[in-house]
PDB file of N, CA and C in Angstrom:
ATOM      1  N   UNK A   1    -118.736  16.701  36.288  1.00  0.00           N
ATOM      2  CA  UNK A   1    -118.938  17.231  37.623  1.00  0.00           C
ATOM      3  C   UNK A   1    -119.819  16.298  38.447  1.00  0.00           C
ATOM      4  N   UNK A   2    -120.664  15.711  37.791  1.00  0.00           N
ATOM      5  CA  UNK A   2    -121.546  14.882  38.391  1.00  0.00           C
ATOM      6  C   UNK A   2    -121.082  13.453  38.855  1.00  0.00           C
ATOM      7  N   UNK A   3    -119.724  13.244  38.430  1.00  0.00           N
ATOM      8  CA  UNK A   3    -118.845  12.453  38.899  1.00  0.00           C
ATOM      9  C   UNK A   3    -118.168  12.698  40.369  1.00  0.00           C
ATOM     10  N   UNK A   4    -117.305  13.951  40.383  1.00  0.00           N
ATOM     11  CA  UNK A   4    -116.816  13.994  41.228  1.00  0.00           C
ATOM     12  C   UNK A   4    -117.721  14.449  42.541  1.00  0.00           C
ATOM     13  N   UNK A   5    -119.339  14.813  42.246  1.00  0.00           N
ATOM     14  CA  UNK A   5    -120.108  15.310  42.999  1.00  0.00           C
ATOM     15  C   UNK A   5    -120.786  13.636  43.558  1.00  0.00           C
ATOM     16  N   UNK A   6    -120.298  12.718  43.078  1.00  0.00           N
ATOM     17  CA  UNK A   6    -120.740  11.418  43.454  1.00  0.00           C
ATOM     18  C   UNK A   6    -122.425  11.169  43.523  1.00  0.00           C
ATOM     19  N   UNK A   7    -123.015  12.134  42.268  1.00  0.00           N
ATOM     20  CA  UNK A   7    -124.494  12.146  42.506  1.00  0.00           C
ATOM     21  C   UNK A   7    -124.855  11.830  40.412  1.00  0.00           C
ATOM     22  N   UNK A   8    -125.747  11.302  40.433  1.00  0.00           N
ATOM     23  CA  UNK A   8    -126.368  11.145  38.981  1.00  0.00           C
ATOM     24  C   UNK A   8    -126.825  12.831  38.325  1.00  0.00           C
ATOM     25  N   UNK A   9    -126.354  12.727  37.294  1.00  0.00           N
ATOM     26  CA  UNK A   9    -127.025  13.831  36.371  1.00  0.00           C
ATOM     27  C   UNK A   9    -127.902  14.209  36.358  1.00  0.00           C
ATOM     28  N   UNK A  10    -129.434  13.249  36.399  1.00  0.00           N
ATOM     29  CA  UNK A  10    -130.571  13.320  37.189  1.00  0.00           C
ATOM     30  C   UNK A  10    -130.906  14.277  37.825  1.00  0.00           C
ATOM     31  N   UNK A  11    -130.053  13.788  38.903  1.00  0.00           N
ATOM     32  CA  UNK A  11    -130.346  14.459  40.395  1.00  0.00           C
ATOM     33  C   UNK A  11    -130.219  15.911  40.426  1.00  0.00           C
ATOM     34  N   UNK A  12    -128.699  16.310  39.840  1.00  0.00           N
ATOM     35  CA  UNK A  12    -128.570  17.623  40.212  1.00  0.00           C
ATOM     36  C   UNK A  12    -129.248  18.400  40.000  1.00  0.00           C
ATOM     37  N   UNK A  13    -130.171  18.905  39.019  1.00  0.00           N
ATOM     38  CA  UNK A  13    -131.246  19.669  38.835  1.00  0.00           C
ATOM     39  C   UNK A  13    -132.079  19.620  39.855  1.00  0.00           C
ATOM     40  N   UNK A  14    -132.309  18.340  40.752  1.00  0.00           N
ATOM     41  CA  UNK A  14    -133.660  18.730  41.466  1.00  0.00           C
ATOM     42  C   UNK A  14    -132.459  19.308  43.378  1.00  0.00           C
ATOM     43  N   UNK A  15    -131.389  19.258  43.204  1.00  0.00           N
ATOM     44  CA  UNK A  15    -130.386  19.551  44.558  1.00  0.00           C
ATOM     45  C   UNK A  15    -130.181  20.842  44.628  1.00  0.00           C
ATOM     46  N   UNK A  16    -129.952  21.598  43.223  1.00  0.00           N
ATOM     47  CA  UNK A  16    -130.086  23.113  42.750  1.00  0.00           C
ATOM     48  C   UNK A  16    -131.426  23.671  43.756  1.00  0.00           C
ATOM     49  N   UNK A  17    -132.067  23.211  43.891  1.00  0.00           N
ATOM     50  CA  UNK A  17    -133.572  23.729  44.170  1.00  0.00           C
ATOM     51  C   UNK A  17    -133.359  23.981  45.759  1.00  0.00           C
ATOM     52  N   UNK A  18    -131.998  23.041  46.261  1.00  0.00           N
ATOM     53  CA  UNK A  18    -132.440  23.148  47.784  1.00  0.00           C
ATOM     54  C   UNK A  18    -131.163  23.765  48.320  1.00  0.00           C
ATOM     55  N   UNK A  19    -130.483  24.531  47.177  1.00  0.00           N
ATOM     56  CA  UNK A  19    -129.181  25.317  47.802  1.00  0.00           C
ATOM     57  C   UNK A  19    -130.104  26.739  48.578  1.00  0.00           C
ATOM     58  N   UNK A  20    -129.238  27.102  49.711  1.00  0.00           N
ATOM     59  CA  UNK A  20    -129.377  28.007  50.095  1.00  0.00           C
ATOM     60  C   UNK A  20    -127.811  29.209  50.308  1.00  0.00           C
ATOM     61  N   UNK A  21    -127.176  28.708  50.344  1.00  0.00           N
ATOM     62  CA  UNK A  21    -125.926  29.279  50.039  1.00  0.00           C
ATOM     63  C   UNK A  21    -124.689  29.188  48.777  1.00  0.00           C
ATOM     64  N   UNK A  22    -124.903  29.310  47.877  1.00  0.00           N
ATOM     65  CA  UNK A  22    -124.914  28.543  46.805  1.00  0.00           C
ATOM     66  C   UNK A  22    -122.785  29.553  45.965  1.00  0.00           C
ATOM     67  N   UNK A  23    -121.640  28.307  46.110  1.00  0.00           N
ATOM     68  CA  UNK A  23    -120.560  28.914  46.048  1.00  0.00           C
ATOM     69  C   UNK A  23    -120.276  29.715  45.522  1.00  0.00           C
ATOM     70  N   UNK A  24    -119.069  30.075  44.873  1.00  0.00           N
ATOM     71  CA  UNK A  24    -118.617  31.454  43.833  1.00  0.00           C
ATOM     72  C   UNK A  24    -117.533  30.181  43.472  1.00  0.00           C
ATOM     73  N   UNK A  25    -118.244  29.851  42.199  1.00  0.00           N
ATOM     74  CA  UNK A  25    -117.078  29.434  41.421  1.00  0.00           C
ATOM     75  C   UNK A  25    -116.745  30.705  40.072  1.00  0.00           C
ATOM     76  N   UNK A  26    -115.747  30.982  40.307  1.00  0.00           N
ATOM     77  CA  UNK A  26    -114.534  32.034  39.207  1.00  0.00           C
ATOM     78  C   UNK A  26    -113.857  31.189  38.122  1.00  0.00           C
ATOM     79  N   UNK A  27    -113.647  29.874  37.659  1.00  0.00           N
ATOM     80  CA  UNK A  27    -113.177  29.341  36.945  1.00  0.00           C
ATOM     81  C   UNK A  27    -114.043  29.200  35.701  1.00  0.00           C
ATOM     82  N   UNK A  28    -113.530  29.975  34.674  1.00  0.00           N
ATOM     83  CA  UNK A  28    -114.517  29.632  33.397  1.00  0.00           C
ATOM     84  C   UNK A  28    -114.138  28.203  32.567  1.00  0.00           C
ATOM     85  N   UNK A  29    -112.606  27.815  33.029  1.00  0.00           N
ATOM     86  CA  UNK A  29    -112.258  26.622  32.367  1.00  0.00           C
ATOM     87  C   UNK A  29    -112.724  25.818  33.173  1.00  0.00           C
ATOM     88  N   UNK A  30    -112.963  24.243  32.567  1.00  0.00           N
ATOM     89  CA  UNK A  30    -113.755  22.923  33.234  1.00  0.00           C
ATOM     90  C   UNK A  30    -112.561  22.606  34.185  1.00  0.00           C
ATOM     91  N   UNK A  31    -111.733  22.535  33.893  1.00  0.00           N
ATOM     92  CA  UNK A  31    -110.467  21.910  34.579  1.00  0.00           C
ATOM     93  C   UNK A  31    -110.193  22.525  36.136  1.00  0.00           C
ATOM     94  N   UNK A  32    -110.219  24.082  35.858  1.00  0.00           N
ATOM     95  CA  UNK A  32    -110.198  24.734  36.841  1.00  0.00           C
ATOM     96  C   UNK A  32    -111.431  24.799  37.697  1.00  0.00           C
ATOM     97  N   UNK A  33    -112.210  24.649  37.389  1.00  0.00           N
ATOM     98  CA  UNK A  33    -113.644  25.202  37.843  1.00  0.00           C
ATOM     99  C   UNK A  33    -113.732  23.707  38.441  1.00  0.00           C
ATOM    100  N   UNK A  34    -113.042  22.181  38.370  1.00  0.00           N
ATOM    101  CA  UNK A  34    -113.478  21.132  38.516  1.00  0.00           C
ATOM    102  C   UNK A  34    -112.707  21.242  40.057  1.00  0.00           C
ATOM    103  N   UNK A  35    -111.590  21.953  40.132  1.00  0.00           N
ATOM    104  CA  UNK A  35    -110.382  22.054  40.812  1.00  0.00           C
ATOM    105  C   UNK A  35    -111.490  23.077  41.665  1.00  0.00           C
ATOM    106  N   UNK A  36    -112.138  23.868  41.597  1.00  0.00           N
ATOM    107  CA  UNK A  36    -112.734  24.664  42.809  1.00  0.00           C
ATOM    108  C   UNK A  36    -113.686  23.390  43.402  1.00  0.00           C
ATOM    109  N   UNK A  37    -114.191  22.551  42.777  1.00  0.00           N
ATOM    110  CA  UNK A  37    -115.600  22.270  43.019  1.00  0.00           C
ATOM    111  C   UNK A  37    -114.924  20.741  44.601  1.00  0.00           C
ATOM    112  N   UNK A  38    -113.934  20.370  43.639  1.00  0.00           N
ATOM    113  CA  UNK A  38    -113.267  19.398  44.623  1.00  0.00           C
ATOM    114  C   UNK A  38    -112.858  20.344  46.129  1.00  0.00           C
ATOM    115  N   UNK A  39    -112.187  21.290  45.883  1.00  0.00           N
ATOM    116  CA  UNK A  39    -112.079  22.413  47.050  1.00  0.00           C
ATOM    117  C   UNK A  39    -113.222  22.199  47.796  1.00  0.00           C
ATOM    118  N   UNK A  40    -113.734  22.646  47.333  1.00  0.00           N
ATOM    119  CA  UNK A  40    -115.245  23.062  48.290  1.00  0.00           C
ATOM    120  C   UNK A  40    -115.826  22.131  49.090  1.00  0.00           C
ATOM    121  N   UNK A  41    -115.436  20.743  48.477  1.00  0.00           N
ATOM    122  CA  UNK A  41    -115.851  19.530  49.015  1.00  0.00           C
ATOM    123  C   UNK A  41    -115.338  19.085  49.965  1.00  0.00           C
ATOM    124  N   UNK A  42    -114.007  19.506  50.014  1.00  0.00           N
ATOM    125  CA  UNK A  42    -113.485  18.838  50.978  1.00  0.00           C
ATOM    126  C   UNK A  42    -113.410  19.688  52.427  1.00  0.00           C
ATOM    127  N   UNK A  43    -113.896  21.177  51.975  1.00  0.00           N
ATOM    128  CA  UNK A  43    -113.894  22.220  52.885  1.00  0.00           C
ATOM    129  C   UNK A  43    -115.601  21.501  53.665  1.00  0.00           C
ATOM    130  N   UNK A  44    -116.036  21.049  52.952  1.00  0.00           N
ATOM    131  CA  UNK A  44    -117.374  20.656  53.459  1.00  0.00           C
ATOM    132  C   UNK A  44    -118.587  21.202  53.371  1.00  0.00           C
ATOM    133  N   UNK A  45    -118.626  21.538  52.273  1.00  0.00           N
ATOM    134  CA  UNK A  45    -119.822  22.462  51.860  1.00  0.00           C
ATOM    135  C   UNK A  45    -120.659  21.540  51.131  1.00  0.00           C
ATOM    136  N   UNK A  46    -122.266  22.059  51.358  1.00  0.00           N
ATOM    137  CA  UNK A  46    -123.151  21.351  50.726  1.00  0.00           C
ATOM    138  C   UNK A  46    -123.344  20.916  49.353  1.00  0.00           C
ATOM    139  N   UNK A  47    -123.466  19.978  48.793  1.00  0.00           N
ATOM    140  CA  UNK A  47    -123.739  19.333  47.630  1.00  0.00           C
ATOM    141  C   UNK A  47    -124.095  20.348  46.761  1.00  0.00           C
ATOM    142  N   UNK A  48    -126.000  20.161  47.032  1.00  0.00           N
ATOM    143  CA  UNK A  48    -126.529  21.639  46.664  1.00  0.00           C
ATOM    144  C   UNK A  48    -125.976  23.006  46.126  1.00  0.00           C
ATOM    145  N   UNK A  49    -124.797  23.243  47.028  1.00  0.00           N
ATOM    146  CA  UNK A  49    -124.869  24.449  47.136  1.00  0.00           C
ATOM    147  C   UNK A  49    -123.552  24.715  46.126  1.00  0.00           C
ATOM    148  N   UNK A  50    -122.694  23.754  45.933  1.00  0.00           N
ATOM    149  CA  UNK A  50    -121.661  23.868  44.742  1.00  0.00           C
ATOM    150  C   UNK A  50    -122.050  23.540  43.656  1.00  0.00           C
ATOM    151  N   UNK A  51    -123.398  22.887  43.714  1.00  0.00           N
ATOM    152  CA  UNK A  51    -124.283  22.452  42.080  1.00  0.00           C
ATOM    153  C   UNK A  51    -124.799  23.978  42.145  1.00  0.00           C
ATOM    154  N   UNK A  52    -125.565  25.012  42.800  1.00  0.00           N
ATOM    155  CA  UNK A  52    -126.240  26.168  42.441  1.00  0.00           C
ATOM    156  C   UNK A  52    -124.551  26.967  41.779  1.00  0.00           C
ATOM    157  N   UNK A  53    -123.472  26.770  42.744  1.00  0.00           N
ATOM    158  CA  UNK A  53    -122.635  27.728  42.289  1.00  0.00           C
ATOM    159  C   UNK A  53    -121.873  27.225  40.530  1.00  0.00           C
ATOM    160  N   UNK A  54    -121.915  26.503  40.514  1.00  0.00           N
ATOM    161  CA  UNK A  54    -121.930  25.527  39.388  1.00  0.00           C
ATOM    162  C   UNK A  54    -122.575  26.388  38.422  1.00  0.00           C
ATOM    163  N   UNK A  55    -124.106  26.327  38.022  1.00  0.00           N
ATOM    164  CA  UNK A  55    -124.921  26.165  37.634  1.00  0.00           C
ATOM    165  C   UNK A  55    -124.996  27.864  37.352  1.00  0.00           C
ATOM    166  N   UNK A  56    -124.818  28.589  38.246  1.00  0.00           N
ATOM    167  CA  UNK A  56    -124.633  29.720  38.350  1.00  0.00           C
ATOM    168  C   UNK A  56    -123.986  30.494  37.602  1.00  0.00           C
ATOM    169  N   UNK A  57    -122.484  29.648  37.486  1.00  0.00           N
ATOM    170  CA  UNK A  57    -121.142  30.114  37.312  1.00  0.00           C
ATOM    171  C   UNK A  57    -121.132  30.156  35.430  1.00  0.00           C
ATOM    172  N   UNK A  58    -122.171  28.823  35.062  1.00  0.00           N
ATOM    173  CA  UNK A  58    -122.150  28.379  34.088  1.00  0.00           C
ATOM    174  C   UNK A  58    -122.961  29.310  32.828  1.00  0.00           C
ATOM    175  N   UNK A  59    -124.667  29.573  34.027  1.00  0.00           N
ATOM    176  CA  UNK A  59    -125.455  30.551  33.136  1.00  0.00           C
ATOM    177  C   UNK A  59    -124.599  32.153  33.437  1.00  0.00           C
ATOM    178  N   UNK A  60    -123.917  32.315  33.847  1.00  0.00           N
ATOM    179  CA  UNK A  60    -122.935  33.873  33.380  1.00  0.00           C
ATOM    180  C   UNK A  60    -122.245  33.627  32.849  1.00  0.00           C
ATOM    181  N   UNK A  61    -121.746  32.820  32.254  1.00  0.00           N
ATOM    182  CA  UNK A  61    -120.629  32.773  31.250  1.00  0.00           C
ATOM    183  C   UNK A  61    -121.921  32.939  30.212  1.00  0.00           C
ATOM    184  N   UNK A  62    -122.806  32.326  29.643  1.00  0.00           N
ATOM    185  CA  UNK A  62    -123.538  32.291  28.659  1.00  0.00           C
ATOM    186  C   UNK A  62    -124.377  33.051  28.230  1.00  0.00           C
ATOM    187  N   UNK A  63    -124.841  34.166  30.110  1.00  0.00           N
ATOM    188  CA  UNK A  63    -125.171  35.480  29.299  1.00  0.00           C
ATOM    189  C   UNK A  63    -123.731  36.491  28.640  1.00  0.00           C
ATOM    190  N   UNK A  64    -122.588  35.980  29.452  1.00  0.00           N
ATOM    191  CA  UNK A  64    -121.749  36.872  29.110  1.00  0.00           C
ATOM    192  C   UNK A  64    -121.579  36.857  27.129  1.00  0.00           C
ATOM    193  N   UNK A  65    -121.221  35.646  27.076  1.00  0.00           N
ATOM    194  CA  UNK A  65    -121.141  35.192  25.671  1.00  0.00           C
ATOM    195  C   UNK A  65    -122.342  36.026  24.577  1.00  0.00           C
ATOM    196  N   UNK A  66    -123.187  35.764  25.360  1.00  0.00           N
ATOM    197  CA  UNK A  66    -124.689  36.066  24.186  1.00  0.00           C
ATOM    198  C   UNK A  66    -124.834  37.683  23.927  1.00  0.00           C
ATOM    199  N   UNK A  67    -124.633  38.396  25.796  1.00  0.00           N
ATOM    200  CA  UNK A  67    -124.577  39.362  24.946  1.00  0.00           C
ATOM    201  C   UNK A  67    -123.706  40.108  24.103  1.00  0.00           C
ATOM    202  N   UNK A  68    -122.565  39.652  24.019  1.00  0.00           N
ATOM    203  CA  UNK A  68    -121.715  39.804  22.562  1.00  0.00           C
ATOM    204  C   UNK A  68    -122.297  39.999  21.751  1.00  0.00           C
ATOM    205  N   UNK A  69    -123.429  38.946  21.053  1.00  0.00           N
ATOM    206  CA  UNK A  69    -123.644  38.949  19.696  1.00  0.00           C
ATOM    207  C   UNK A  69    -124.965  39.627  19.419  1.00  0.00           C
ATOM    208  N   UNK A  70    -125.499  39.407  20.900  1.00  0.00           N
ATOM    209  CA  UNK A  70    -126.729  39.837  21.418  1.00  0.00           C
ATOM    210  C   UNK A  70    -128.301  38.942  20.786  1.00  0.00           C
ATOM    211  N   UNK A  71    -128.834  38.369  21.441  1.00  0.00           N
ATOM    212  CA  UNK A  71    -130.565  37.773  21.161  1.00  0.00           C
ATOM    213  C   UNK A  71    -131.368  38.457  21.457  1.00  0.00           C
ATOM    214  N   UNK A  72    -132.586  37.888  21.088  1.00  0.00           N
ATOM    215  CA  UNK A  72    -133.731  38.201  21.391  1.00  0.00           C
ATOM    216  C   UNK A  72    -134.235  37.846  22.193  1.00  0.00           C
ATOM    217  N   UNK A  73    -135.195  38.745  23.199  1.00  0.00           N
ATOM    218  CA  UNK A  73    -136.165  37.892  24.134  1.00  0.00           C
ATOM    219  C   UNK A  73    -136.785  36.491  24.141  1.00  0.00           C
ATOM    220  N   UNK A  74    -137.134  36.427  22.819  1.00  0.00           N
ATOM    221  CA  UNK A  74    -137.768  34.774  21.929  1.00  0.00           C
ATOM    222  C   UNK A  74    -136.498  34.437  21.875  1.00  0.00           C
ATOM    223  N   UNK A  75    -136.191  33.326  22.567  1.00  0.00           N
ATOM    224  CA  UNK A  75    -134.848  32.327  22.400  1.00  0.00           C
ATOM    225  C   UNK A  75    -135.248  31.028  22.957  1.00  0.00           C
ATOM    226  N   UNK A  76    -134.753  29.932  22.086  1.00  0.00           N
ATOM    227  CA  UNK A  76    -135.134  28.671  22.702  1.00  0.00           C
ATOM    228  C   UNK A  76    -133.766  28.404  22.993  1.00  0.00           C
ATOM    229  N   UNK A  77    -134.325  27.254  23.836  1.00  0.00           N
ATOM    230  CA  UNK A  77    -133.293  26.492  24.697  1.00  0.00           C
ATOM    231  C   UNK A  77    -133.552  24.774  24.432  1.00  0.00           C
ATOM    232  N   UNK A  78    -132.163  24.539  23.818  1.00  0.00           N
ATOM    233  CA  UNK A  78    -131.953  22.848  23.346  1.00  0.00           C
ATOM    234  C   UNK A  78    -131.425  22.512  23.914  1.00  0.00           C
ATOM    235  N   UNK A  79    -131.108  20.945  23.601  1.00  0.00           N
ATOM    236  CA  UNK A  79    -130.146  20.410  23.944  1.00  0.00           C
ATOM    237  C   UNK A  79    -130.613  19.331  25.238  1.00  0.00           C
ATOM    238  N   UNK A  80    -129.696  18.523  25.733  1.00  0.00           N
ATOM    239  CA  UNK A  80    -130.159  17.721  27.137  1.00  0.00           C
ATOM    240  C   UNK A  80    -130.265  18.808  28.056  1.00  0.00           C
ATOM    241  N   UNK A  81    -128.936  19.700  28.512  1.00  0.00           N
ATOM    242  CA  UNK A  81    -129.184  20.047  29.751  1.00  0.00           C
ATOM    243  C   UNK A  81    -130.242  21.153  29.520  1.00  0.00           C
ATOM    244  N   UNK A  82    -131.488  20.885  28.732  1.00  0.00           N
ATOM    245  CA  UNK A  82    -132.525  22.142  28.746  1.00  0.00           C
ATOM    246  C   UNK A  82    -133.708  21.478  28.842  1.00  0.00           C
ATOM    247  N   UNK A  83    -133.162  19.778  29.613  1.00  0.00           N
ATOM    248  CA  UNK A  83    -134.062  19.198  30.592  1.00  0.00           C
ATOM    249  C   UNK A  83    -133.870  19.344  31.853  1.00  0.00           C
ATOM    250  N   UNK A  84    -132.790  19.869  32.739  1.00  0.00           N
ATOM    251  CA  UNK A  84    -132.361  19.751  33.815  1.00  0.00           C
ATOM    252  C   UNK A  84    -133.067  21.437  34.314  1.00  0.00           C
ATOM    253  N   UNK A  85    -133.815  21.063  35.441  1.00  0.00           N
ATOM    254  CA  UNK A  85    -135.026  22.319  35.921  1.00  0.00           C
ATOM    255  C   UNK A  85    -134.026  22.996  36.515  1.00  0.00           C
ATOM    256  N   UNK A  86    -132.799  22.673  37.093  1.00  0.00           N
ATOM    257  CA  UNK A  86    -132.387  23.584  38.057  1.00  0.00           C
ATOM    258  C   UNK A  86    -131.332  24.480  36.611  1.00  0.00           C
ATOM    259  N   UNK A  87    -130.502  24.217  36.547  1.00  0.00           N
ATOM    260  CA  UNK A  87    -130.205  24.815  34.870  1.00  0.00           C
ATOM    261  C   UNK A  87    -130.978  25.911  34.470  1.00  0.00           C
ATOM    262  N   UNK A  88    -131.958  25.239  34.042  1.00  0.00           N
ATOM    263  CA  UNK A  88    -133.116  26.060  33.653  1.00  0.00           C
ATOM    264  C   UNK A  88    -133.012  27.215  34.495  1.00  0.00           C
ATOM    265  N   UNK A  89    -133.627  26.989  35.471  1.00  0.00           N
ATOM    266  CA  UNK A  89    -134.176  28.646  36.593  1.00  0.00           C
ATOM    267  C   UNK A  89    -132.539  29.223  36.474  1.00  0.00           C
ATOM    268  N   UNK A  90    -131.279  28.897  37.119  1.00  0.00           N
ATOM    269  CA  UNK A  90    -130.448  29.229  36.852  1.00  0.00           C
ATOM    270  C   UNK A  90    -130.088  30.445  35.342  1.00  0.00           C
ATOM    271  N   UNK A  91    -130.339  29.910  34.563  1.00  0.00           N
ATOM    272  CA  UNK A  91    -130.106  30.878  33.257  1.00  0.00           C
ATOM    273  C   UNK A  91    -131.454  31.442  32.903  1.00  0.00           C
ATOM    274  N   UNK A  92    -132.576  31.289  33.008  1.00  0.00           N
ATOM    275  CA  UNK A  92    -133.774  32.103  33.745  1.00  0.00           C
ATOM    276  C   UNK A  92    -133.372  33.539  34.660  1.00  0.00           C
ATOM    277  N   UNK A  93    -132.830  33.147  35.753  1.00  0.00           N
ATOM    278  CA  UNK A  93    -132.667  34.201  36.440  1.00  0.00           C
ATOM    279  C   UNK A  93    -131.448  35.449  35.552  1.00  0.00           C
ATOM    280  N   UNK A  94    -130.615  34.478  35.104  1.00  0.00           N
ATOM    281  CA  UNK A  94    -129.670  35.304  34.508  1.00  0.00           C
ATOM    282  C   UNK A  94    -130.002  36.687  33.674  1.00  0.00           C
ATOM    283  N   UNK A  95    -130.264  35.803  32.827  1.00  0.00           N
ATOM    284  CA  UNK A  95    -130.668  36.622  31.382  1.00  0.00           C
ATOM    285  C   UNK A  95    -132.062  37.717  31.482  1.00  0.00           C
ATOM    286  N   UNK A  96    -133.114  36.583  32.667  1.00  0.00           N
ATOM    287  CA  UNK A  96    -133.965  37.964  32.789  1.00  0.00           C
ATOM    288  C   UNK A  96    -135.507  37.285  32.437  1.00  0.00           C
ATOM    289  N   UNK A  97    -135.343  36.097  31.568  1.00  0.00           N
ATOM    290  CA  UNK A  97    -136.852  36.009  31.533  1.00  0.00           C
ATOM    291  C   UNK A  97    -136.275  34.532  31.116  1.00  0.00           C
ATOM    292  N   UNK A  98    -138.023  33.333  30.984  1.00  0.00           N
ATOM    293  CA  UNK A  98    -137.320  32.420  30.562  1.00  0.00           C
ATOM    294  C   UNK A  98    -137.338  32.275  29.101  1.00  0.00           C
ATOM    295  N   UNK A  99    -136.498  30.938  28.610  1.00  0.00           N
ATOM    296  CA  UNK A  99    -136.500  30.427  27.672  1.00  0.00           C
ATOM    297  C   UNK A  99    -137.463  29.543  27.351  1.00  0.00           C
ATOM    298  N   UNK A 100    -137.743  29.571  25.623  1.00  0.00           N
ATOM    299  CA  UNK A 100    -138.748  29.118  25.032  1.00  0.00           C
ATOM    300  C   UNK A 100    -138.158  27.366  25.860  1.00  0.00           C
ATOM    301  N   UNK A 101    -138.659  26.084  25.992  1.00  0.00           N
ATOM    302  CA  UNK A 101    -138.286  25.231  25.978  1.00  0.00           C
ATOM    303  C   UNK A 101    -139.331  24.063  25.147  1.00  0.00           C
ATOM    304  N   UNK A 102    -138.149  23.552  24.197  1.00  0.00           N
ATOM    305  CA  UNK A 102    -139.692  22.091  23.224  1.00  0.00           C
ATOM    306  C   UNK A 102    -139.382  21.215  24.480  1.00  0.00           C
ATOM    307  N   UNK A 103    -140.504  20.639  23.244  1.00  0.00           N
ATOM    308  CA  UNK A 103    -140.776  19.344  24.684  1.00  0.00           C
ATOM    309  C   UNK A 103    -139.610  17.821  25.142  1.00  0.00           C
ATOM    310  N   UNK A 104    -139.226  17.928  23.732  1.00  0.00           N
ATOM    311  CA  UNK A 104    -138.136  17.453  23.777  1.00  0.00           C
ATOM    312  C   UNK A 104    -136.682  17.702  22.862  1.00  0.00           C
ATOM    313  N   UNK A 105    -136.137  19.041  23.813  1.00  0.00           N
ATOM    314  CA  UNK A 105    -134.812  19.893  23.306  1.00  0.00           C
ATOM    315  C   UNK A 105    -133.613  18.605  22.916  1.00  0.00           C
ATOM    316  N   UNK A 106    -133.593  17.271  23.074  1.00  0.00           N
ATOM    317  CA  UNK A 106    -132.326  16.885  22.430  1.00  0.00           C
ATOM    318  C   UNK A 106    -132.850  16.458  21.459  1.00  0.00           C
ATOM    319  N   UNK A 107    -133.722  16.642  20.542  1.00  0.00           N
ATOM    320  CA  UNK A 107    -133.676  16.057  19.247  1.00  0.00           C
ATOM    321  C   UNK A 107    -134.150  17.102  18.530  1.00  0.00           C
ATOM    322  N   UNK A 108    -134.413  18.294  18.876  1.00  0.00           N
ATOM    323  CA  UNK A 108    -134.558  19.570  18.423  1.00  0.00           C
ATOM    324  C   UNK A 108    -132.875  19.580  17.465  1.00  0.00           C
ATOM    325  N   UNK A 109    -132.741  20.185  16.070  1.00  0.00           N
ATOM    326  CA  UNK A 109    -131.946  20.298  15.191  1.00  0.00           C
ATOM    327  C   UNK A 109    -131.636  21.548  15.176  1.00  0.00           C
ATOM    328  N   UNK A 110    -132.789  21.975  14.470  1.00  0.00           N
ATOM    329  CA  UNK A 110    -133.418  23.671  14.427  1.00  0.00           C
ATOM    330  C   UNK A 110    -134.886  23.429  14.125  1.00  0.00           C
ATOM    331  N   UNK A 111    -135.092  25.038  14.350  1.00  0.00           N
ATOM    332  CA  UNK A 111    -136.376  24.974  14.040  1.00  0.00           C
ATOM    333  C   UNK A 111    -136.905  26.447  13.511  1.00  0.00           C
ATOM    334  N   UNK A 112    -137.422  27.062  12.644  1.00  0.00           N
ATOM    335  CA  UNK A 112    -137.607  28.357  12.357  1.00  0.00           C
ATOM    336  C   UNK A 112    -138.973  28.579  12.014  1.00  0.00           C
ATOM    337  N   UNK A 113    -139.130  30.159  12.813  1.00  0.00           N
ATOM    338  CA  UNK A 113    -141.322  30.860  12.417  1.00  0.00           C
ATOM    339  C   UNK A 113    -141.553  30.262  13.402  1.00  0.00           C
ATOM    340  N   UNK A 114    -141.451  29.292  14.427  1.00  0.00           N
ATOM    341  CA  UNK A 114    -141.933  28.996  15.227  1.00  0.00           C
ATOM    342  C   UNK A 114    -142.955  29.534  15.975  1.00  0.00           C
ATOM    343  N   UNK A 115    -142.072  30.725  16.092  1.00  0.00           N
ATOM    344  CA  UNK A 115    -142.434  31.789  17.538  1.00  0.00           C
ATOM    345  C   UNK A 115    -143.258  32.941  17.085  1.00  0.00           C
TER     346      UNK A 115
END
């Protein structure tokens, strides 16, 4: 996405921060959801604001998923994109509170008793 958004990976986390109208992407597949995001672009909508709907679109699928199996309040968050701040608040807001985050989630494996 950060391709066709013609902006660095970087970045988008800190562009999240300055959506104020932020889209409705409905596509849970990448393909499709890549196919809204080009839409939107060409309709002329803000950067920002298809990275929040993005970002958005992305942390409801993942509460949807979780609560299936259902977690706990104590949940960490790995991985790269659990460096990206806008992400972050994004699935923050979702779920309801935030996530534990290490200091550095991509080399996190597992980790257990932590908490």
């Amino acid at each position: 996405m950060a391709t066709i958004l013609g902006k660095p990976v970087e970045e988008l986390g800190v562009l999240h921060f300055k959506s104020l109208n932020p889209v409705k992407i409905s596509s849970a597949c990448t393909v499709f959801a890549e196919s809204e995001v080009i839409s939107y672009i060409s309709k002329g909508c803000k950067i920002e604001d298809v990275i929040a709907g993005l970002y958005i679109a992305i942390a409801e699928g993942i509460s949807s998923m979780s609560s299936r199996i259902g977690f706990e309040r104590e949940v960490a968050f790995t991985g790269g994109v659990a460096k990206n701040p806008g992400f972050v608040e994004a699935l923050s807001k979702r779920i309801g509170f935030n996530p534990i985050l290490p200091k550095e989630p991509q080399i996190i494996c597992a980790f257990r008793g932590l908490i």
